[in-house]
C-alpha atoms as a PDB file:
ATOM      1  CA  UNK A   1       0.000   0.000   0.000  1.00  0.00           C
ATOM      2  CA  UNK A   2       1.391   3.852  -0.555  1.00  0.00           C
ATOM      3  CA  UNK A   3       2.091   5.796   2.262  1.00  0.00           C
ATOM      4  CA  UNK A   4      -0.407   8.438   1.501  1.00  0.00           C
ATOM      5  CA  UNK A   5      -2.871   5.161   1.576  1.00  0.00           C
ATOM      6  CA  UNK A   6      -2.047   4.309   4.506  1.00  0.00           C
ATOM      7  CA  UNK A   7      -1.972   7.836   5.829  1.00  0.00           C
ATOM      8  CA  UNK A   8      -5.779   8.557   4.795  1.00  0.00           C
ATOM      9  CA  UNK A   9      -6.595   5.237   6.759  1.00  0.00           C
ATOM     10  CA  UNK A  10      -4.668   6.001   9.811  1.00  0.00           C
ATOM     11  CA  UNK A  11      -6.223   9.771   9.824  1.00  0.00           C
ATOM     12  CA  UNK A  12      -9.761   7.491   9.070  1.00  0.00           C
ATOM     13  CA  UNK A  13      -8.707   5.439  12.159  1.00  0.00           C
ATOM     14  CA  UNK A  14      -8.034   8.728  14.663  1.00  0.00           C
ATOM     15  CA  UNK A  15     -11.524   9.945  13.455  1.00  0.00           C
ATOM     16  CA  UNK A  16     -13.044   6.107  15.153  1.00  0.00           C
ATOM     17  CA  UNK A  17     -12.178   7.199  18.651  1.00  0.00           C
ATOM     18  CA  UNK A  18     -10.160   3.510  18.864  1.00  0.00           C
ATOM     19  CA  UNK A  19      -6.715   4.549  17.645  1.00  0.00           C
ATOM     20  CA  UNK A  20      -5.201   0.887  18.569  1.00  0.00           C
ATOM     21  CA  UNK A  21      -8.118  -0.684  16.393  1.00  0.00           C
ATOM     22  CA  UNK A  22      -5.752  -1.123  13.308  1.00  0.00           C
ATOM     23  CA  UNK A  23      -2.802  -2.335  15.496  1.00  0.00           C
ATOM     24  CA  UNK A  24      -5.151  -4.690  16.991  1.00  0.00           C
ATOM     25  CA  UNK A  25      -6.060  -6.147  13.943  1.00  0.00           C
ATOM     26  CA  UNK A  26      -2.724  -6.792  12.795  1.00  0.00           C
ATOM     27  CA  UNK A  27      -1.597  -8.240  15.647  1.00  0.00           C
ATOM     28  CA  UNK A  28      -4.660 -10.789  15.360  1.00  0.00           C
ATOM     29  CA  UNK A  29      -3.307 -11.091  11.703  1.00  0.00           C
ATOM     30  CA  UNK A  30      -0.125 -12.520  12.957  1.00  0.00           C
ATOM     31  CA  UNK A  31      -1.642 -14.571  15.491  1.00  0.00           C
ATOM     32  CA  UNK A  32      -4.384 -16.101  13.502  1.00  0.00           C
ATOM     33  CA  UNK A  33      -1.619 -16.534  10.668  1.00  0.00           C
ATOM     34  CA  UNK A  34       1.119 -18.624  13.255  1.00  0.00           C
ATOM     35  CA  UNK A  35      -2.353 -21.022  14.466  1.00  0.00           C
ATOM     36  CA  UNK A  36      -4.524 -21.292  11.481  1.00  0.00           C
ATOM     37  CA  UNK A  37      -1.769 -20.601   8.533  1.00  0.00           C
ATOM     38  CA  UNK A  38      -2.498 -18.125   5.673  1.00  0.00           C
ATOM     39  CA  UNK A  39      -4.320 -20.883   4.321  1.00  0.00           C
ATOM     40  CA  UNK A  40      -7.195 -20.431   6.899  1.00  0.00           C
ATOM     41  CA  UNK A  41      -6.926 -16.295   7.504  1.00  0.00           C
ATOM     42  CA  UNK A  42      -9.877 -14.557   6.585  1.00  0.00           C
ATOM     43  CA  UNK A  43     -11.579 -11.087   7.295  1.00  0.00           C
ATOM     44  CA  UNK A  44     -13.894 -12.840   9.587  1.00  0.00           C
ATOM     45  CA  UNK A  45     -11.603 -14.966  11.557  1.00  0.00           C
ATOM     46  CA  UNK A  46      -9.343 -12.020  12.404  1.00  0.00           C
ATOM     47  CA  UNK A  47     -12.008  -9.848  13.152  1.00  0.00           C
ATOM     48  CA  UNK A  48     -13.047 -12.535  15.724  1.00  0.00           C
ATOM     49  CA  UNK A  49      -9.539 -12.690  17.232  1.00  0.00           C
ATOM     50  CA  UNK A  50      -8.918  -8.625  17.268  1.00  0.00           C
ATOM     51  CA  UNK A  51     -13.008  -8.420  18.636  1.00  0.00           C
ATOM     52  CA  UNK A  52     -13.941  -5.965  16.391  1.00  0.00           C
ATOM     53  CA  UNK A  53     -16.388  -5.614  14.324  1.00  0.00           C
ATOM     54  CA  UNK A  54     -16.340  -7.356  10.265  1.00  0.00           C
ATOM     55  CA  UNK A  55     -16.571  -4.084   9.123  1.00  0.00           C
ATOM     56  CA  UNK A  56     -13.702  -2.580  10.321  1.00  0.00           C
ATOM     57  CA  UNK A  57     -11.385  -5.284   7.970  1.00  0.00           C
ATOM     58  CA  UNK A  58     -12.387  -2.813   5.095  1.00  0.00           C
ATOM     59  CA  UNK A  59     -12.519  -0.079   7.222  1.00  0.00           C
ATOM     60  CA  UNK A  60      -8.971  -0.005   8.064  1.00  0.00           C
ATOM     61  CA  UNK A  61      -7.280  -2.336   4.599  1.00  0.00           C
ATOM     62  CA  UNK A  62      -7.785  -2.923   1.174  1.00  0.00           C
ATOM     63  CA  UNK A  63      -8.744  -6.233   1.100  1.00  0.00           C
ATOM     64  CA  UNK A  64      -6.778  -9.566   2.591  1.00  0.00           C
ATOM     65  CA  UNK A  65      -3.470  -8.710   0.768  1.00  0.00           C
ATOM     66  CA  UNK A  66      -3.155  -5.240   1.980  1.00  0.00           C
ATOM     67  CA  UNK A  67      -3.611  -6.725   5.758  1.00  0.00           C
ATOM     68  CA  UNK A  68      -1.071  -9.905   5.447  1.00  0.00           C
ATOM     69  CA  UNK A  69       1.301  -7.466   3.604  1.00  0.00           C
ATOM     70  CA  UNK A  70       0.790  -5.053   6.757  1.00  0.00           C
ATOM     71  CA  UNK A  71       1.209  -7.604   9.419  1.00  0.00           C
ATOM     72  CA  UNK A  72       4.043  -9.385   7.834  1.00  0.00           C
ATOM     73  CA  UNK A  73       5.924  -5.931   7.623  1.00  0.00           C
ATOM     74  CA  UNK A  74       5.247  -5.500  11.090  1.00  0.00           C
ATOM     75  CA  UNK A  75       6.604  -9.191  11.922  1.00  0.00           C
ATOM     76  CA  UNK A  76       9.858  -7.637  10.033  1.00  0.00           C
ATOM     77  CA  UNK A  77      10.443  -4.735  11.232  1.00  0.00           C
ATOM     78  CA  UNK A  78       9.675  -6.594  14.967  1.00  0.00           C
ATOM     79  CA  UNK A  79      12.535  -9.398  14.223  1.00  0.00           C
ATOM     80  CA  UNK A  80      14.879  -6.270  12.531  1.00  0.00           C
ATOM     81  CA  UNK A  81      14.487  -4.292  15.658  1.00  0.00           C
ATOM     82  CA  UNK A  82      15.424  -6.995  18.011  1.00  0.00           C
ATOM     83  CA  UNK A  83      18.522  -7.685  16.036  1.00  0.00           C
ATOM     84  CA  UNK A  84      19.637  -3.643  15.606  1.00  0.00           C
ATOM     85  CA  UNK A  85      18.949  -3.930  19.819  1.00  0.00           C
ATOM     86  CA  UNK A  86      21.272  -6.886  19.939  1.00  0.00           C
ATOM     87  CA  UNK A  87      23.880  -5.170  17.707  1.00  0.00           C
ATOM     88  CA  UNK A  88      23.881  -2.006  19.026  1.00  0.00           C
ATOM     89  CA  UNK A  89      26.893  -2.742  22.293  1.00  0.00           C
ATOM     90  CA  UNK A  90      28.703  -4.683  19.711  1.00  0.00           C
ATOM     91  CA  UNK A  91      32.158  -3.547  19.060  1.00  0.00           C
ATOM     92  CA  UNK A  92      33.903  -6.561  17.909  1.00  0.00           C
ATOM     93  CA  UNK A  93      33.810  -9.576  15.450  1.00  0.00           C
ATOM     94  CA  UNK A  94      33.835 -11.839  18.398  1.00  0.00           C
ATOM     95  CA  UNK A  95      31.036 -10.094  20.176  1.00  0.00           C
ATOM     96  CA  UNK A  96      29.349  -9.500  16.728  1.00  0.00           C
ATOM     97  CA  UNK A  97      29.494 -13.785  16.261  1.00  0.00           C
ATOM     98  CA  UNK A  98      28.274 -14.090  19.755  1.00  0.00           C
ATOM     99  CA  UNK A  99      25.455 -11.565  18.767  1.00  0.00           C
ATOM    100  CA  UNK A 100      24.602 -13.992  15.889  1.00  0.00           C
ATOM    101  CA  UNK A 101      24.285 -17.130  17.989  1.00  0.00           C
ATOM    102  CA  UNK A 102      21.935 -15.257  20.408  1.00  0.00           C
ATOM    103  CA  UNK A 103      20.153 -13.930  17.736  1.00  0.00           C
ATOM    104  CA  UNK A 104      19.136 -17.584  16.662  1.00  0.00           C
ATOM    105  CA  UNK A 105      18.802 -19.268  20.365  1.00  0.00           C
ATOM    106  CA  UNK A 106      16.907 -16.157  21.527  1.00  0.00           C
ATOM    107  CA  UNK A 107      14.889 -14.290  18.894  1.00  0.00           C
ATOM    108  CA  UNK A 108      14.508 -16.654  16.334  1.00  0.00           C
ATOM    109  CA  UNK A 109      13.892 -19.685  18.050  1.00  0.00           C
ATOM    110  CA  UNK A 110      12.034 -17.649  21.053  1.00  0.00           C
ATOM    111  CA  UNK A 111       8.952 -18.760  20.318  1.00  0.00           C
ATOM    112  CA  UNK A 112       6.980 -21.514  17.916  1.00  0.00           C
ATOM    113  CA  UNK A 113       4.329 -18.776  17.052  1.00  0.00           C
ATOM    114  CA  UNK A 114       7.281 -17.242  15.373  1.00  0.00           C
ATOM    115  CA  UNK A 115       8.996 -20.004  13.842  1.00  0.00           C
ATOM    116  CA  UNK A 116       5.571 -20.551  12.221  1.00  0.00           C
ATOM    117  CA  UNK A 117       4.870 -16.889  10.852  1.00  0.00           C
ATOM    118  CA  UNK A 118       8.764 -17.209   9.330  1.00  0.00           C
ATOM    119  CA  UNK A 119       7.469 -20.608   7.908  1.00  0.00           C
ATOM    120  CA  UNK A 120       4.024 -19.072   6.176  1.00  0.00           C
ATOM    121  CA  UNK A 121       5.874 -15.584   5.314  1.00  0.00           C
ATOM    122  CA  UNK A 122       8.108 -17.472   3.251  1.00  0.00           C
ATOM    123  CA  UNK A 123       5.892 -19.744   1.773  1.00  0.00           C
ATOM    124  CA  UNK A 124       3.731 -16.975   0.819  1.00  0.00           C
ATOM    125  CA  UNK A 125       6.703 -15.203  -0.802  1.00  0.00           C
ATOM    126  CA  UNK A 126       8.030 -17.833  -2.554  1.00  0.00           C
ATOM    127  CA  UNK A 127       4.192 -18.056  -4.075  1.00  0.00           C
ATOM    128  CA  UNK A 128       3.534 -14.657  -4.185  1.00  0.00           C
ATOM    129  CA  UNK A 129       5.842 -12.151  -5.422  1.00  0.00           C
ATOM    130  CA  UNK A 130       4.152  -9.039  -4.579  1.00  0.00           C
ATOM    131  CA  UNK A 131       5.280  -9.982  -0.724  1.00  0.00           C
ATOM    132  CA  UNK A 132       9.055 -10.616  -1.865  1.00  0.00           C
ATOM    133  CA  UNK A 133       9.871  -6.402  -1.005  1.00  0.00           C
ATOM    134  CA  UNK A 134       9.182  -7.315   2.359  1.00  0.00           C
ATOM    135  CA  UNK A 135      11.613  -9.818   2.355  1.00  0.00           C
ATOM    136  CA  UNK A 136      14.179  -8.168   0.067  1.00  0.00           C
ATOM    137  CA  UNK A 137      14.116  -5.277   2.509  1.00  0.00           C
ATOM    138  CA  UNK A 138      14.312  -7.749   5.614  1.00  0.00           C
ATOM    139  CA  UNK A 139      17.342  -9.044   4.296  1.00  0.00           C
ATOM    140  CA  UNK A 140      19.347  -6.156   3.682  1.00  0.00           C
ATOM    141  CA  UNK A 141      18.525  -5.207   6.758  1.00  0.00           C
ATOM    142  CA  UNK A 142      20.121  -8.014   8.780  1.00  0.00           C
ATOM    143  CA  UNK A 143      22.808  -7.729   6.148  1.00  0.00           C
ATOM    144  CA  UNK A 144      23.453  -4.534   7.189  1.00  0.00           C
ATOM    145  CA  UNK A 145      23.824  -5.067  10.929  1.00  0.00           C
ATOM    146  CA  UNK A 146      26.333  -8.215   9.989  1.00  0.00           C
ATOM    147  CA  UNK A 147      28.159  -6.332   7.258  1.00  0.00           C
ATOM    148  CA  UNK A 148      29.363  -3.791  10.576  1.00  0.00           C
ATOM    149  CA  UNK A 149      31.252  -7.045  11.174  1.00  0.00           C
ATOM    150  CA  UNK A 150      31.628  -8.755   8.496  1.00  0.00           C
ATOM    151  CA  UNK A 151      32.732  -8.968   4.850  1.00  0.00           C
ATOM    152  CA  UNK A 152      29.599  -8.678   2.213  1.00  0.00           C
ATOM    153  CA  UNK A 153      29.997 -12.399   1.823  1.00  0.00           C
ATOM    154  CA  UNK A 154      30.313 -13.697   5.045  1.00  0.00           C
ATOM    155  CA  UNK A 155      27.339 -11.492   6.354  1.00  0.00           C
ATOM    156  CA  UNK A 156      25.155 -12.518   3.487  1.00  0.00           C
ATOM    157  CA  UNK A 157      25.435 -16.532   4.454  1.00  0.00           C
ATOM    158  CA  UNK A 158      25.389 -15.681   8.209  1.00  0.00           C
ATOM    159  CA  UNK A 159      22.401 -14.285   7.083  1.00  0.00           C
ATOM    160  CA  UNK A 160      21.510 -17.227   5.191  1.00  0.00           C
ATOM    161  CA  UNK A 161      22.021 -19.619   8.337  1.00  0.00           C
ATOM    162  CA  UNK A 162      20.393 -17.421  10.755  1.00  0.00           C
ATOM    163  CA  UNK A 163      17.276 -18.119   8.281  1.00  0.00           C
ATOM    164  CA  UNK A 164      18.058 -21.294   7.702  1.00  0.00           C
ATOM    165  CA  UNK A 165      17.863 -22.495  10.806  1.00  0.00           C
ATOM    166  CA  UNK A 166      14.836 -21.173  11.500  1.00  0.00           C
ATOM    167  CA  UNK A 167      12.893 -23.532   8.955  1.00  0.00           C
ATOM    168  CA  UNK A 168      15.399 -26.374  10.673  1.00  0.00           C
ATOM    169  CA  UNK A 169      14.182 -25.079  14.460  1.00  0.00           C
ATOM    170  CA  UNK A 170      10.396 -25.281  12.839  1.00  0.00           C
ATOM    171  CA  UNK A 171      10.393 -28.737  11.107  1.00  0.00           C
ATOM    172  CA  UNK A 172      12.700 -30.873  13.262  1.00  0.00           C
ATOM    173  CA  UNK A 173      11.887 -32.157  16.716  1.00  0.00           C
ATOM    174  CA  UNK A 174      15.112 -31.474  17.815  1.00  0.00           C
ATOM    175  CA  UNK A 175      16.563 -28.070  17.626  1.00  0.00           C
ATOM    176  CA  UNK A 176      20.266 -27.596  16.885  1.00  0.00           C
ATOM    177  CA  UNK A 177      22.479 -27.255  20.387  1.00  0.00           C
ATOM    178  CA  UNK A 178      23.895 -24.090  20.856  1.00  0.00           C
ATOM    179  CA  UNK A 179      27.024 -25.530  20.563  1.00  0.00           C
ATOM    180  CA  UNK A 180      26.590 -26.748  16.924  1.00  0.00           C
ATOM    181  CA  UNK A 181      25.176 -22.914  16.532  1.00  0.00           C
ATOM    182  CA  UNK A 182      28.379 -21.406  17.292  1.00  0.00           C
ATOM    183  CA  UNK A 183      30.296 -23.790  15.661  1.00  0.00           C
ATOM    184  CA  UNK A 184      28.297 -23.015  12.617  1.00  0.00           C
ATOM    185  CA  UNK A 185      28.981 -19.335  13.255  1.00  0.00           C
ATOM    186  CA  UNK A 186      32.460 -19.708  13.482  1.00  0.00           C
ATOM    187  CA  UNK A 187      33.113 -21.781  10.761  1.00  0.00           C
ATOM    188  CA  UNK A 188      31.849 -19.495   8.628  1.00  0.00           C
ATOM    189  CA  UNK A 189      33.315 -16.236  10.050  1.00  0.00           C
ATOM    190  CA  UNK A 190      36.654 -17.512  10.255  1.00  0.00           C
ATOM    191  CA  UNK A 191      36.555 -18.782   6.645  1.00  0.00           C
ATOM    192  CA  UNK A 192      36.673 -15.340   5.260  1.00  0.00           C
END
């Protein structure tokens, strides 16, 4: 959606008297999305989870793919925060690997309603191109907190693991130790 579109609907929203109604709703979104899948997200079930009223899905978006685009560009810029948070103290490449392990055994695997949103944002845009500038700008923004650190090489497939893992951590019944983690890290780091 264009800013100015989503300006006129936020101004809309202030005039409602429930300024947290739209935030609401995408926050449903997500958690509607990690139980149910994209698959079985729908105007009505969300409404149901934000308790709102139906008419306030077309009140506040422009149709089902303006809210999933909305709410997974919220679940981004969520998991980039946490990692700019986690970066900021960071002075050194040793600190900066340690940074990356913690990134994985904290943020990415904190939670399975996570691991599952990673699991249908990707499926989504690997169907669905129209989502892939979320992702395109997700990645060069973790690039850009490793490349602080790292070569444009070596942050690009500590990138790639950090993700990686993720659909490991959601698919296997046994996560990866934290040992192998670091290993991973360092193996990687050290072969630039």
């Amino acid at each position: 959606m264009a800013e100015s579109e989503r300006d006129n609907h936020a101004r809309r929203g202030e005039r409602r008297g429930d300024p947290e109604r739209r935030n609401r709703i995408i926050e449903a979104c997500l958690d509607v999305i990690a139980e149910k899948g994209v698959a079985g997200t729908s105007h009505r079930v969300v409404a149901t989870a934000a308790g709102v009223p139906l008419g306030s899905m077309t009140y506040y978006f422009d149709g089902m793919d303006d809210l999933l685009h909305q709410a997974f560009e919220r679940f981004a810029d969520e998991s980039v925060r946490r990692m700019r948070e986690r970066f900021a103290a960071v002075t050194t490449r040793d600190q900066a690997c340690d940074a990356v392990v913690r990134t994985i055994t904290e943020d990415v695997f904190r939670s399975q309603h996570d691991l599952n949103l990673n699991l249908e944002f990707y499926t989504l845009a690997a169907r669905d191109p129209s989502y892939r500038d979320i992702t395109t700008r997700w990645m060069g923004r973790s690039r850009e907190q490793l490349r602080r650190f790292f070569d444009p090489r070596t942050a690009q497939l500590l990138d790639a693991m950090i993700e990686g893992l993720s659909i490991h951590c959601a698919l296997s019944t046994v996560p990866p130790s934290e040992d192998d983690i670091r290993e991973g890290v360092r193996r990687i780091a050290s072969a630039a």
